[in-house]
PDB file of N, CA and C in Angstrom:
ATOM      1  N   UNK A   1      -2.043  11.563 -13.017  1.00  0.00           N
ATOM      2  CA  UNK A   1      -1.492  12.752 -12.417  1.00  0.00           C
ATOM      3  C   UNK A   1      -2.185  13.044 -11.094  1.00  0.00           C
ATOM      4  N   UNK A   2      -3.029  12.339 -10.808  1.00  0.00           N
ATOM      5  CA  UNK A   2      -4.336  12.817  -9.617  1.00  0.00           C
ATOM      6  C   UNK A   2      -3.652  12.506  -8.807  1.00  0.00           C
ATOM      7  N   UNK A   3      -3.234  11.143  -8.478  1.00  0.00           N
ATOM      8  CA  UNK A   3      -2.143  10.322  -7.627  1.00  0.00           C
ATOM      9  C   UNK A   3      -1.100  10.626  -7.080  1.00  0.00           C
ATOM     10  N   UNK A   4      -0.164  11.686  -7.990  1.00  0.00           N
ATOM     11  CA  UNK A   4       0.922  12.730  -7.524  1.00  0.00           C
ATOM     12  C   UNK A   4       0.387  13.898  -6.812  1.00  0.00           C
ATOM     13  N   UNK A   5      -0.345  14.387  -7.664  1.00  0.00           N
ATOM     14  CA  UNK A   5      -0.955  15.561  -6.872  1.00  0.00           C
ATOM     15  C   UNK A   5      -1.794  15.517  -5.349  1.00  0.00           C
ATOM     16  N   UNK A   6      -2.333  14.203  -5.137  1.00  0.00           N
ATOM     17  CA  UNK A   6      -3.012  14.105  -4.277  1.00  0.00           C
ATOM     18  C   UNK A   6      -2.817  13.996  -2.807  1.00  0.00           C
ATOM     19  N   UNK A   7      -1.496  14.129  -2.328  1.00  0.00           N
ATOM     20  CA  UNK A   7      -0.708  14.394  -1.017  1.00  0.00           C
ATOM     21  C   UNK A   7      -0.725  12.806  -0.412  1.00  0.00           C
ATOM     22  N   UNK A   8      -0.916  11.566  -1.120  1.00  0.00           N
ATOM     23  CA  UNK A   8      -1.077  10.384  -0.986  1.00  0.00           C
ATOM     24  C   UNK A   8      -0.084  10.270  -0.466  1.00  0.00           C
ATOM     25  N   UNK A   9       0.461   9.102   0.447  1.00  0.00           N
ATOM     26  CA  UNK A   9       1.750   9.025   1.064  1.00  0.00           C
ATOM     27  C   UNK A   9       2.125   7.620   0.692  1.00  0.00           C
ATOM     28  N   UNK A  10       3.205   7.818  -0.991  1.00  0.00           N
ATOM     29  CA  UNK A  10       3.615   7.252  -1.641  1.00  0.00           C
ATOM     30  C   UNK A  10       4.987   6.602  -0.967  1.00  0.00           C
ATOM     31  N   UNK A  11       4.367   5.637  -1.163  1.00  0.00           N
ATOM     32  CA  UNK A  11       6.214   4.477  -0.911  1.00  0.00           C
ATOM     33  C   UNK A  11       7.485   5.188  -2.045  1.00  0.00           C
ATOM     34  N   UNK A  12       8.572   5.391  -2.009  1.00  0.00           N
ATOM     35  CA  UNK A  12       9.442   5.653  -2.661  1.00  0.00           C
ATOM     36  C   UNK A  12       9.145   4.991  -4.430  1.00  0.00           C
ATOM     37  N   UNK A  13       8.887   3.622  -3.871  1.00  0.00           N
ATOM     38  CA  UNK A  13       8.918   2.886  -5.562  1.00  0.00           C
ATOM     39  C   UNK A  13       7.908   3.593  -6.097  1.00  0.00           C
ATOM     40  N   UNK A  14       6.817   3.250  -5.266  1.00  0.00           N
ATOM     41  CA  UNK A  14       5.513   3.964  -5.991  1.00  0.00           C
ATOM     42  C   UNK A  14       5.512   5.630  -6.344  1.00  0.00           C
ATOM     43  N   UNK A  15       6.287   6.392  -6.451  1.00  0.00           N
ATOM     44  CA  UNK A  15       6.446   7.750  -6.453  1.00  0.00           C
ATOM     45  C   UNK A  15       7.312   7.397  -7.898  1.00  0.00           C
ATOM     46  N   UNK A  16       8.445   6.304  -7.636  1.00  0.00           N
ATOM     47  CA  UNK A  16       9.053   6.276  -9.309  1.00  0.00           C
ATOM     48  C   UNK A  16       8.515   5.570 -10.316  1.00  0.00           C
ATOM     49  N   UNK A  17       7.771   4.681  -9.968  1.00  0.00           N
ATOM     50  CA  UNK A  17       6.717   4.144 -11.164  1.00  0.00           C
ATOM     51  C   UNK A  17       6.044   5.539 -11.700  1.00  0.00           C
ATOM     52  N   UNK A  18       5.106   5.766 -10.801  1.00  0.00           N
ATOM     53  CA  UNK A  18       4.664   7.094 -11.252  1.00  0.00           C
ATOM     54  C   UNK A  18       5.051   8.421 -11.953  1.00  0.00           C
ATOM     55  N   UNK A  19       6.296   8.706 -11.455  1.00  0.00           N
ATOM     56  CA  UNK A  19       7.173  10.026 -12.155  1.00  0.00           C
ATOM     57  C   UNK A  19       7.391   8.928 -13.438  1.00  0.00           C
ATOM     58  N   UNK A  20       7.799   7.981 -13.933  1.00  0.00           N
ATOM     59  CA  UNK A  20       8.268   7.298 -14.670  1.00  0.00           C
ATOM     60  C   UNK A  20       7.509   7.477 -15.865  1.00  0.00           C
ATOM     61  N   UNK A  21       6.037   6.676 -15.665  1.00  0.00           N
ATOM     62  CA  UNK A  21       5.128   6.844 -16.632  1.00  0.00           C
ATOM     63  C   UNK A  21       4.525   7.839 -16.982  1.00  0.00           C
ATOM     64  N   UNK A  22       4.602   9.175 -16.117  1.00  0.00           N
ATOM     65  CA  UNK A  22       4.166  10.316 -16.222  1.00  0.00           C
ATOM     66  C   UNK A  22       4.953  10.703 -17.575  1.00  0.00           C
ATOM     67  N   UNK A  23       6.236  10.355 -17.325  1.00  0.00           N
ATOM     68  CA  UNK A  23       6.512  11.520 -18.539  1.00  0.00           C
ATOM     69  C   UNK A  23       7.220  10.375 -19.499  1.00  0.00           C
ATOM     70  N   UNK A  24       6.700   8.809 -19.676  1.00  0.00           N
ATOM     71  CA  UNK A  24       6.964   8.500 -20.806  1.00  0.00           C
ATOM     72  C   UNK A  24       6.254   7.969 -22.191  1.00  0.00           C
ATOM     73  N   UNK A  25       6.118   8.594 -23.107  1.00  0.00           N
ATOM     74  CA  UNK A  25       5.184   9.079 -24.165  1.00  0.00           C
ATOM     75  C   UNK A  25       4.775   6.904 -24.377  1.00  0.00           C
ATOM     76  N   UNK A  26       5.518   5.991 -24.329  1.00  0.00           N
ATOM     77  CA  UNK A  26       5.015   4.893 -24.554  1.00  0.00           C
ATOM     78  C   UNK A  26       4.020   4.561 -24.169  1.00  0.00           C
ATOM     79  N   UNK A  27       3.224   3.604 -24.582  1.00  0.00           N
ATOM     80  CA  UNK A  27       1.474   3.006 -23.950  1.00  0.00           C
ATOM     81  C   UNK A  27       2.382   2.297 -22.865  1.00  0.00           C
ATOM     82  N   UNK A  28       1.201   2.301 -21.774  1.00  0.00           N
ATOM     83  CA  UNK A  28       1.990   1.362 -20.895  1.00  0.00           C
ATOM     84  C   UNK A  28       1.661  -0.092 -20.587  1.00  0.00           C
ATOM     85  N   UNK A  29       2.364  -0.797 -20.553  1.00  0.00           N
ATOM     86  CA  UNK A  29       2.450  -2.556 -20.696  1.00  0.00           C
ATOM     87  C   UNK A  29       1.260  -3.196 -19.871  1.00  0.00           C
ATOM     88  N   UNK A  30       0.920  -3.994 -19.903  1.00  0.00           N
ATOM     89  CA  UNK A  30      -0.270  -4.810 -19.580  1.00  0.00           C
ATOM     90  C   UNK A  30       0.262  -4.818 -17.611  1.00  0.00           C
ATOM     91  N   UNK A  31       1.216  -4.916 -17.236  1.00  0.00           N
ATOM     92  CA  UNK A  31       2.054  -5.023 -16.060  1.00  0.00           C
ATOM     93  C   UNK A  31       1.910  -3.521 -15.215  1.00  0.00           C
ATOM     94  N   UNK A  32       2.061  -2.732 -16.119  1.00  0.00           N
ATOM     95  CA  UNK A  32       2.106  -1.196 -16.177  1.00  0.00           C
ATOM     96  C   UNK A  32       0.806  -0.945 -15.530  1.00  0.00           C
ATOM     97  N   UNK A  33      -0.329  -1.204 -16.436  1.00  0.00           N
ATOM     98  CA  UNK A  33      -1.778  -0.598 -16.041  1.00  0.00           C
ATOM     99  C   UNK A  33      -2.466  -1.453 -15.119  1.00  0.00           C
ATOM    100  N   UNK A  34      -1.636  -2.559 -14.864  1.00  0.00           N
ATOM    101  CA  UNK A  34      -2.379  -3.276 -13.696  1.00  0.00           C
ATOM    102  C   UNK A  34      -1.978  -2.624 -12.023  1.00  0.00           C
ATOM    103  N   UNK A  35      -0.347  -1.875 -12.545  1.00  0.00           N
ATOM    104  CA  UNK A  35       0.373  -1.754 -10.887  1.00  0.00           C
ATOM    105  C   UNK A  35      -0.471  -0.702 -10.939  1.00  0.00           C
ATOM    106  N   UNK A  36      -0.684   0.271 -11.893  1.00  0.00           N
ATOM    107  CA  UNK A  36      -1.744   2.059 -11.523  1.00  0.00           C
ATOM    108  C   UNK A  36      -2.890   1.954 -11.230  1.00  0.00           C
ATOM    109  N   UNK A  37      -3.476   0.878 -11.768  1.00  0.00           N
ATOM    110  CA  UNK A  37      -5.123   0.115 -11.083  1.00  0.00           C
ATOM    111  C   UNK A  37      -5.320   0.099  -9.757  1.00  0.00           C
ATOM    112  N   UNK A  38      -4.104  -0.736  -8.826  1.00  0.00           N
ATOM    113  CA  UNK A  38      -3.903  -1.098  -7.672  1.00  0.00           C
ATOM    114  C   UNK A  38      -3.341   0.182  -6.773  1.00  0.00           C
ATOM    115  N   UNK A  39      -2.647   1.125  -7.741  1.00  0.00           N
ATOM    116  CA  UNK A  39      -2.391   2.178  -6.551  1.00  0.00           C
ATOM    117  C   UNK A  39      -3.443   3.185  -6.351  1.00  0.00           C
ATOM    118  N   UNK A  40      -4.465   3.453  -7.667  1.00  0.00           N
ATOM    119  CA  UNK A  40      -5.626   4.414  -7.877  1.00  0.00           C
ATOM    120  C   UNK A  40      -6.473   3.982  -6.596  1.00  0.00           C
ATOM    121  N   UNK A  41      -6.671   2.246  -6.680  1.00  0.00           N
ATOM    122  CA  UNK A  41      -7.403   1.672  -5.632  1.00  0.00           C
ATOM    123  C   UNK A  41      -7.208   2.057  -4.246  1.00  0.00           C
ATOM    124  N   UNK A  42      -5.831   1.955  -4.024  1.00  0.00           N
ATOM    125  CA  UNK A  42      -5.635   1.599  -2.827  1.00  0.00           C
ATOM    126  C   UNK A  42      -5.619   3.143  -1.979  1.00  0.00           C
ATOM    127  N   UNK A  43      -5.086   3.892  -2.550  1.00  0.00           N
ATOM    128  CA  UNK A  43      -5.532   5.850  -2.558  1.00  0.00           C
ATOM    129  C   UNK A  43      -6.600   5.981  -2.777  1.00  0.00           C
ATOM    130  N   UNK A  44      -7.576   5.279  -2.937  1.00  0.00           N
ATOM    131  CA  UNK A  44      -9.348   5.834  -2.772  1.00  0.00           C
ATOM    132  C   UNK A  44      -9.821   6.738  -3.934  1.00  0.00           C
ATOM    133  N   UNK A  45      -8.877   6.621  -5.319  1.00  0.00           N
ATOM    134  CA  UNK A  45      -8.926   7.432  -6.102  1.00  0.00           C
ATOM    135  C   UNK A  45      -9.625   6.153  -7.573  1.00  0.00           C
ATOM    136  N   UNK A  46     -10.548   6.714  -8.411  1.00  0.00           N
ATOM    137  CA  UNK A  46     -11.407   5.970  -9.240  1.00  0.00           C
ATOM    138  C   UNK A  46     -10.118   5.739 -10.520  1.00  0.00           C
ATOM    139  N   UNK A  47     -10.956   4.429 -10.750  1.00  0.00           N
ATOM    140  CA  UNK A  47     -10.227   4.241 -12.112  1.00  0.00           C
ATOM    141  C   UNK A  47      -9.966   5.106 -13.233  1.00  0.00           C
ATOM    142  N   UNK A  48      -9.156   4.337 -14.094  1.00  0.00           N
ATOM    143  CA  UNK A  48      -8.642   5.568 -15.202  1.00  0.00           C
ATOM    144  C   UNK A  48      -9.656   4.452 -16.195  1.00  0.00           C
ATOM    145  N   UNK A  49     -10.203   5.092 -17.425  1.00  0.00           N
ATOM    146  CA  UNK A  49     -11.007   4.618 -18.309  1.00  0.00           C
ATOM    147  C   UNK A  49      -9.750   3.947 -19.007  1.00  0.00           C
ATOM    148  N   UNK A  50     -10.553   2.956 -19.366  1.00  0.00           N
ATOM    149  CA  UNK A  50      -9.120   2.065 -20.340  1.00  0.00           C
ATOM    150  C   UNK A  50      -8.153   1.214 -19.370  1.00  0.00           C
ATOM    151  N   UNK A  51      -8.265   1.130 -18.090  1.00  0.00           N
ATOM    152  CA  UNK A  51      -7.034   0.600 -17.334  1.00  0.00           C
ATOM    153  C   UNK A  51      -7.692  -0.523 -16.370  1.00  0.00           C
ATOM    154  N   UNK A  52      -7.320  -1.694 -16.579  1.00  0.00           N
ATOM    155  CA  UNK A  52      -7.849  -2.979 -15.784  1.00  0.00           C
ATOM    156  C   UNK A  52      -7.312  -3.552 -14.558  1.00  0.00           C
ATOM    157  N   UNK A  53      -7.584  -3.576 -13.189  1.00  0.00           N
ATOM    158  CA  UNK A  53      -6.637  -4.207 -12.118  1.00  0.00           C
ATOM    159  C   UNK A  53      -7.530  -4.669 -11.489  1.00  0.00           C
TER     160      UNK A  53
END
């Protein structure tokens, strides 16, 4: 949620990945926690515990 909130200047896709997984109750796929790794990164924002990229 830091990532939305954070006035980051999200590419379109990257704004719907995000709204996406925000509100869907599933774990997210090995594919999943690697693309949120890489966007936490790349926004200067720290990892999420549990999430590998």
């Amino acid at each position: 949620m830091a990532l939305l909130t954070s006035g980051a200047g999200l590419r379109p896709r990257e704004g719907q990945f995000l709204g996406g997984i925000a509100f869907d109750a599933n774990i997210l796929t090995e594919k999943q926690n690697s693309w949120l790794a890489i966007l936490l990164k790349k926004h200067g924002l720290p990892p999420m515990e549990g999430v590998d990229g």
